[in-house]
PDB file of N, CA and C in Angstrom:
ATOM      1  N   UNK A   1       0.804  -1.188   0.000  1.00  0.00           N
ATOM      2  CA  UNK A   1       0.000   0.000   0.000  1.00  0.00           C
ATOM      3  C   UNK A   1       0.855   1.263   0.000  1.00  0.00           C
ATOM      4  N   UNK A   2       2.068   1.214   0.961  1.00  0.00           N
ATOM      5  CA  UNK A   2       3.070   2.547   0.784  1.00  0.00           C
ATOM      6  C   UNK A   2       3.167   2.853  -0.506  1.00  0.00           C
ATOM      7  N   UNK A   3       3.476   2.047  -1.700  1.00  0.00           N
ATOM      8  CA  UNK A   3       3.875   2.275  -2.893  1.00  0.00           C
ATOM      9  C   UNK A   3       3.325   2.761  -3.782  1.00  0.00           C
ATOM     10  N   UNK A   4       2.157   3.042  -3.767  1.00  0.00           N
ATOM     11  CA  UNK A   4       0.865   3.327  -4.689  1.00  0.00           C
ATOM     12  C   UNK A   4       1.010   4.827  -5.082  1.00  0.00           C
ATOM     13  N   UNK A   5       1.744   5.972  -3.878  1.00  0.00           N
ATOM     14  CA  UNK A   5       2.320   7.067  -3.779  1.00  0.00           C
ATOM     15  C   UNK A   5       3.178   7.062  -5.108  1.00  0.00           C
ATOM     16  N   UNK A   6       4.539   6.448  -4.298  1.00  0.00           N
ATOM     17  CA  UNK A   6       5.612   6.901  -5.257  1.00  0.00           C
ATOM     18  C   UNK A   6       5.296   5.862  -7.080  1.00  0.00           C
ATOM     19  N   UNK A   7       4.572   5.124  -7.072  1.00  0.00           N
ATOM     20  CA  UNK A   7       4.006   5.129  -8.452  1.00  0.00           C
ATOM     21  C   UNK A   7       3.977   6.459  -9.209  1.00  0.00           C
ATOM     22  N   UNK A   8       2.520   7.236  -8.669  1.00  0.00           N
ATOM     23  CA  UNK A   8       2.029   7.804  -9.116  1.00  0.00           C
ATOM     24  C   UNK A   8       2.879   9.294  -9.081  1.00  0.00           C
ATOM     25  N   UNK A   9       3.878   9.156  -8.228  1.00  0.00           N
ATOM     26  CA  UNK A   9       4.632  10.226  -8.773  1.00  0.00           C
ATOM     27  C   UNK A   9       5.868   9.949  -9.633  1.00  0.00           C
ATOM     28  N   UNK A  10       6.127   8.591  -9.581  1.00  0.00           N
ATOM     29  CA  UNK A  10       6.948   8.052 -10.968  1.00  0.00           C
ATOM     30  C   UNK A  10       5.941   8.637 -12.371  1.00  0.00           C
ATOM     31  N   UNK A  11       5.336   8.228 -12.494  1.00  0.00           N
ATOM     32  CA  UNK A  11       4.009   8.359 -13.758  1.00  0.00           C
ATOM     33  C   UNK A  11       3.937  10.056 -14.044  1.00  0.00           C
ATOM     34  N   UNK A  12       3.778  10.383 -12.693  1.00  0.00           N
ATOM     35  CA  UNK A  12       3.604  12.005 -12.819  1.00  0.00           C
ATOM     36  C   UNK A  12       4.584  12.483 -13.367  1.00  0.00           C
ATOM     37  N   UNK A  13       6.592  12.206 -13.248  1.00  0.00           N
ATOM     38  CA  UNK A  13       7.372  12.496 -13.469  1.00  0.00           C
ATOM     39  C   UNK A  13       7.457  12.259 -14.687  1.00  0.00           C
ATOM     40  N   UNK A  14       7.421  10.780 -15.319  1.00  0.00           N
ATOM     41  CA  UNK A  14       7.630  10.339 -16.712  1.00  0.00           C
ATOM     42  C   UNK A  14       6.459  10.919 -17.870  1.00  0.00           C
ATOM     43  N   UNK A  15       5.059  11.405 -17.286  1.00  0.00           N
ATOM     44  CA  UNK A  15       4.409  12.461 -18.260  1.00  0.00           C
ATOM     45  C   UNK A  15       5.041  13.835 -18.158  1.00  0.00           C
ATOM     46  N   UNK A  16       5.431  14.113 -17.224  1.00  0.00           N
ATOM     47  CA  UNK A  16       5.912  15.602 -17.060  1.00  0.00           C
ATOM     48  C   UNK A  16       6.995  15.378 -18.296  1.00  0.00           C
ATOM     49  N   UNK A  17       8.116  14.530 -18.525  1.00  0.00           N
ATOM     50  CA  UNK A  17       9.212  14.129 -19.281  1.00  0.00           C
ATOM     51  C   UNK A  17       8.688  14.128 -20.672  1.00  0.00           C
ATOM     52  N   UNK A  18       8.243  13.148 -20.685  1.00  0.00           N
ATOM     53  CA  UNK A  18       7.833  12.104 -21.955  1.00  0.00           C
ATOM     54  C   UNK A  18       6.140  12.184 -22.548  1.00  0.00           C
ATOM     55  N   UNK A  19       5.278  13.260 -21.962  1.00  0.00           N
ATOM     56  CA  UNK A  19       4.291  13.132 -22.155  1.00  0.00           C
ATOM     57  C   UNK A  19       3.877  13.683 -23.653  1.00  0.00           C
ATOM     58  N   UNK A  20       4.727  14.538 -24.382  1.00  0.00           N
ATOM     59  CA  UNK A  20       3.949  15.057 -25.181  1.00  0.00           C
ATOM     60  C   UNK A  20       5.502  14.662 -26.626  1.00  0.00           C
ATOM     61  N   UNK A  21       5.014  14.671 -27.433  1.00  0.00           N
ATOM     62  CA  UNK A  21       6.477  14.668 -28.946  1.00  0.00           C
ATOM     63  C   UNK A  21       6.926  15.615 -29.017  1.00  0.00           C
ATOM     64  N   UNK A  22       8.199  15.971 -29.417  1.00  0.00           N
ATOM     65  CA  UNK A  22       8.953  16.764 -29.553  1.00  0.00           C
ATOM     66  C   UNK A  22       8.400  17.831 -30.933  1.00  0.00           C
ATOM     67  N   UNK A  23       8.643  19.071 -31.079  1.00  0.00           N
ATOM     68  CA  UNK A  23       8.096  19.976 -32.180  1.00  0.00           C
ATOM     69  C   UNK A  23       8.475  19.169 -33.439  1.00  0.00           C
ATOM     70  N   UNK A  24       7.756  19.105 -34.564  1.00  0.00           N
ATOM     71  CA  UNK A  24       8.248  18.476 -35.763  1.00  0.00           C
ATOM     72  C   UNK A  24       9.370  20.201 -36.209  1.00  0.00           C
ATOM     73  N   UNK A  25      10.364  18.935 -37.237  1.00  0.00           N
ATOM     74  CA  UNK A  25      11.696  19.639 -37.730  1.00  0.00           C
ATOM     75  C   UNK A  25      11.063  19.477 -38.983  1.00  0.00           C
ATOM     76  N   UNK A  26      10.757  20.470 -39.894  1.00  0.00           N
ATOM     77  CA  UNK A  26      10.561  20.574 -41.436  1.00  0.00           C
ATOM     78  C   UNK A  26      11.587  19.906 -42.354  1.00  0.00           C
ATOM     79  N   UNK A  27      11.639  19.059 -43.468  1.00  0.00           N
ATOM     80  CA  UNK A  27      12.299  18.623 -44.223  1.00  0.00           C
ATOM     81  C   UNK A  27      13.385  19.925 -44.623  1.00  0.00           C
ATOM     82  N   UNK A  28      12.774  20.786 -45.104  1.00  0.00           N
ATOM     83  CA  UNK A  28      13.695  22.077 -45.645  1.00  0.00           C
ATOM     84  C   UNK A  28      14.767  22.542 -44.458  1.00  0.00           C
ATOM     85  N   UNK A  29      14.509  22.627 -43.102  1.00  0.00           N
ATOM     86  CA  UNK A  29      15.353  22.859 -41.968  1.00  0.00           C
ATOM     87  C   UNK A  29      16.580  22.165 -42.047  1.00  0.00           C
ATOM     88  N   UNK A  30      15.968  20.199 -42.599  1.00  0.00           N
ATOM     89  CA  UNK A  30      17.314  19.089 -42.095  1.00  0.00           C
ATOM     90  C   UNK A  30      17.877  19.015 -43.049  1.00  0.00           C
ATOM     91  N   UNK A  31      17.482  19.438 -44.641  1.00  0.00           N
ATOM     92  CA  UNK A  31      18.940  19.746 -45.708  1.00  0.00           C
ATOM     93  C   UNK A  31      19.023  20.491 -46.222  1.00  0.00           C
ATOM     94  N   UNK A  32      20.159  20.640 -46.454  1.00  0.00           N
ATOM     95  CA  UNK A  32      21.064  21.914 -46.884  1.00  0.00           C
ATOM     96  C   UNK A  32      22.068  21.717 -48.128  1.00  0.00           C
ATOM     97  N   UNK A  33      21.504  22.844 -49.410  1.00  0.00           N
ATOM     98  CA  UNK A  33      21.774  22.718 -50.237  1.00  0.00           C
ATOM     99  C   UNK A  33      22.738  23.458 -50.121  1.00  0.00           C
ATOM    100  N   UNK A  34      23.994  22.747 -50.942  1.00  0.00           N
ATOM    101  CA  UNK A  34      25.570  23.084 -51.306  1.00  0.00           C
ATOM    102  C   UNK A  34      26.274  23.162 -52.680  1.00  0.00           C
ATOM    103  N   UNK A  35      26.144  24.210 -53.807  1.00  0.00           N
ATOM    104  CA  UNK A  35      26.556  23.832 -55.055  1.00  0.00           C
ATOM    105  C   UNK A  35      27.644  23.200 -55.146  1.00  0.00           C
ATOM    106  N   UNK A  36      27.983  22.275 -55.573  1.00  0.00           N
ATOM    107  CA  UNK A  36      29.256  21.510 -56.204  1.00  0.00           C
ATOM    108  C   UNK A  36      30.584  22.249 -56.956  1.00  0.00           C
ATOM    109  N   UNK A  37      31.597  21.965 -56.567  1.00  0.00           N
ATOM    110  CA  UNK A  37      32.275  22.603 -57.076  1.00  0.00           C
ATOM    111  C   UNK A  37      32.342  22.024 -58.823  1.00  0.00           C
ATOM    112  N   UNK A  38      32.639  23.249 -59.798  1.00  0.00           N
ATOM    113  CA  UNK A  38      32.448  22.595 -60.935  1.00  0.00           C
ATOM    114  C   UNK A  38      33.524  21.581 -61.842  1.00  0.00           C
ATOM    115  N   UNK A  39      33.446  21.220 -62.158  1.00  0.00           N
ATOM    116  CA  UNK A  39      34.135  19.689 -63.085  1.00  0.00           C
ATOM    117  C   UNK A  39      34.854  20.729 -64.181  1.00  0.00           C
ATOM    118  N   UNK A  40      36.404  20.358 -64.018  1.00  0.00           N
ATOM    119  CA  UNK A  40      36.724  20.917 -65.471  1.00  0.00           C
ATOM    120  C   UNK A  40      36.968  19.718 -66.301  1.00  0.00           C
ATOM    121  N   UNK A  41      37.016  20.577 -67.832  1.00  0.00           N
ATOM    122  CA  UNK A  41      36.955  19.262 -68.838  1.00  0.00           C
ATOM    123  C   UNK A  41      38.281  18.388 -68.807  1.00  0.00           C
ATOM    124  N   UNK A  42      39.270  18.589 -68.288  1.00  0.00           N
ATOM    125  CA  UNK A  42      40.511  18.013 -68.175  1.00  0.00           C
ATOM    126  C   UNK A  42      40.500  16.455 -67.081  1.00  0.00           C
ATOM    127  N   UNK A  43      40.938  15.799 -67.784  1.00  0.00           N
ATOM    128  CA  UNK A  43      40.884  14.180 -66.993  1.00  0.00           C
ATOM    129  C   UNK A  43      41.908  14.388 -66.002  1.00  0.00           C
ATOM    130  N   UNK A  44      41.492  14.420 -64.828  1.00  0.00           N
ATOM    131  CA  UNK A  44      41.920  14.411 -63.752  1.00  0.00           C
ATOM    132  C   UNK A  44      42.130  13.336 -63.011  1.00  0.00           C
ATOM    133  N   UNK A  45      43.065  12.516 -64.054  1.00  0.00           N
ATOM    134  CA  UNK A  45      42.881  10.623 -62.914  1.00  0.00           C
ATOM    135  C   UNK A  45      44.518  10.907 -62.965  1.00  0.00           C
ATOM    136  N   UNK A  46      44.717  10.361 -61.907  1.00  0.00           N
ATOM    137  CA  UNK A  46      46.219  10.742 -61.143  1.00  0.00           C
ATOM    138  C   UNK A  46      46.428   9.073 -60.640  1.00  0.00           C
ATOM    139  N   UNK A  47      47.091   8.366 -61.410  1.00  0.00           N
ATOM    140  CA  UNK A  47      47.735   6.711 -61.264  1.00  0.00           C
ATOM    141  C   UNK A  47      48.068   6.720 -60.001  1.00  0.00           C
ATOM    142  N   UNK A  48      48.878   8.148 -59.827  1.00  0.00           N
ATOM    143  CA  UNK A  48      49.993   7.935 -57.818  1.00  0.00           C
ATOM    144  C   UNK A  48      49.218   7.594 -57.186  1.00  0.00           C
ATOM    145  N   UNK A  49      47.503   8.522 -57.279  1.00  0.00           N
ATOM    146  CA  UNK A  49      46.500   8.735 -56.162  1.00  0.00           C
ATOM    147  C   UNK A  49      45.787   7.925 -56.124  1.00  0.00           C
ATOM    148  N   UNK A  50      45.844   6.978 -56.815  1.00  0.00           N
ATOM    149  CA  UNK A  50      44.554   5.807 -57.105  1.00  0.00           C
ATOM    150  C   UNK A  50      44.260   4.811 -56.090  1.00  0.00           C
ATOM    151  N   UNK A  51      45.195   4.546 -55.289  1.00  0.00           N
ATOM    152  CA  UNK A  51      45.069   4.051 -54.086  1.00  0.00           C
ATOM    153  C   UNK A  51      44.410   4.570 -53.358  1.00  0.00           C
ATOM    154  N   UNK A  52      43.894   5.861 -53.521  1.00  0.00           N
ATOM    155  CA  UNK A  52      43.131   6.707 -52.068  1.00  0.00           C
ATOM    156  C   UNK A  52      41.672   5.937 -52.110  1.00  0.00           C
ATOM    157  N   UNK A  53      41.332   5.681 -53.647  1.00  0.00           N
ATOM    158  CA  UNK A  53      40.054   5.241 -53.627  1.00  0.00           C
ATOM    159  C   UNK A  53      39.483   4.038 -53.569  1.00  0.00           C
ATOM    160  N   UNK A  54      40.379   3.083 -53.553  1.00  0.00           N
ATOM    161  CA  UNK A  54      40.406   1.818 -52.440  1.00  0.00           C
ATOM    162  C   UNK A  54      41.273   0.561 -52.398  1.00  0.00           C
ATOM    163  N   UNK A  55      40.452  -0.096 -51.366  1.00  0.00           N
ATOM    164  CA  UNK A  55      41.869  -1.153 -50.965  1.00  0.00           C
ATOM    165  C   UNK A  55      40.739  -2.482 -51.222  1.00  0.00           C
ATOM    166  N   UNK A  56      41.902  -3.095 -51.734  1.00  0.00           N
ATOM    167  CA  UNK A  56      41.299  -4.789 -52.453  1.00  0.00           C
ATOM    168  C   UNK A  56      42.825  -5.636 -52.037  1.00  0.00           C
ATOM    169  N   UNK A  57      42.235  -6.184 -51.083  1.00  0.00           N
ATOM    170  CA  UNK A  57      43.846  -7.645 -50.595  1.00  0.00           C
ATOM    171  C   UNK A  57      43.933  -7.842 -51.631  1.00  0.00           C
ATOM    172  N   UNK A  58      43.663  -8.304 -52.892  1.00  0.00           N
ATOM    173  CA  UNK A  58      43.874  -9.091 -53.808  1.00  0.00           C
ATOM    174  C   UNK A  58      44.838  -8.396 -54.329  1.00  0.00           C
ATOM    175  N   UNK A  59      44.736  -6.983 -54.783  1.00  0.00           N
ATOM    176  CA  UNK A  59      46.016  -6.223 -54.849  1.00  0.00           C
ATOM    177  C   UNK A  59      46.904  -5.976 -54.466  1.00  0.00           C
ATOM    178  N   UNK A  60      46.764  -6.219 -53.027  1.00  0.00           N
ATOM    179  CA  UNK A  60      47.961  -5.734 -52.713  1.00  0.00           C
ATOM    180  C   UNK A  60      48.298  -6.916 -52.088  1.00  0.00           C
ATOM    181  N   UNK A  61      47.973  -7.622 -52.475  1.00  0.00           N
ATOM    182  CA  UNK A  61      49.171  -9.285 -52.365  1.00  0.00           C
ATOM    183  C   UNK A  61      49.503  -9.211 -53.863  1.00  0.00           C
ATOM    184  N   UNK A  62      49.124  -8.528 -54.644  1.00  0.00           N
ATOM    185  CA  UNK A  62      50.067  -8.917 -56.080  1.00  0.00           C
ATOM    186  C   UNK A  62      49.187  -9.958 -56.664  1.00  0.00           C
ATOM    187  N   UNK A  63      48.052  -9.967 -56.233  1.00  0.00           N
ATOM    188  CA  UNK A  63      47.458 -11.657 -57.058  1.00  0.00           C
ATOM    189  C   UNK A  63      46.695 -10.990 -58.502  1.00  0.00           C
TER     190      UNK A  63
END
């Protein structure tokens, strides 16, 4: 019977908390448009750097 109290002020606490949803965030708020920097027409593939864009064991055991 003591407990019936602190229930109801658990409950009271966790609506006070949790009772209602948070404000909605508009789609337009969460992205953000960034122009691209632009592409020149010149082939820009660099053999040295080609490793930056990934790693395969198979390569680099030489197989």
């Amino acid at each position: 019977m003591g407990r019936e109290p602190a229930s109801d002020t658990a409950a009271a606490a966790r609506q006070a908390r949790y009772g209602k949803l948070p404000e909605r965030i508009r789609f337009a708020d969460m992205a953000e448009e960034v122009e691209a920097a632009p592409r020149s027409g010149v082939n820009t593939y660099d053999p040295e750097g080609s490793w930056k864009n990934y790693s395969c064991l198979a390569l680099d055991l030489g197989l």
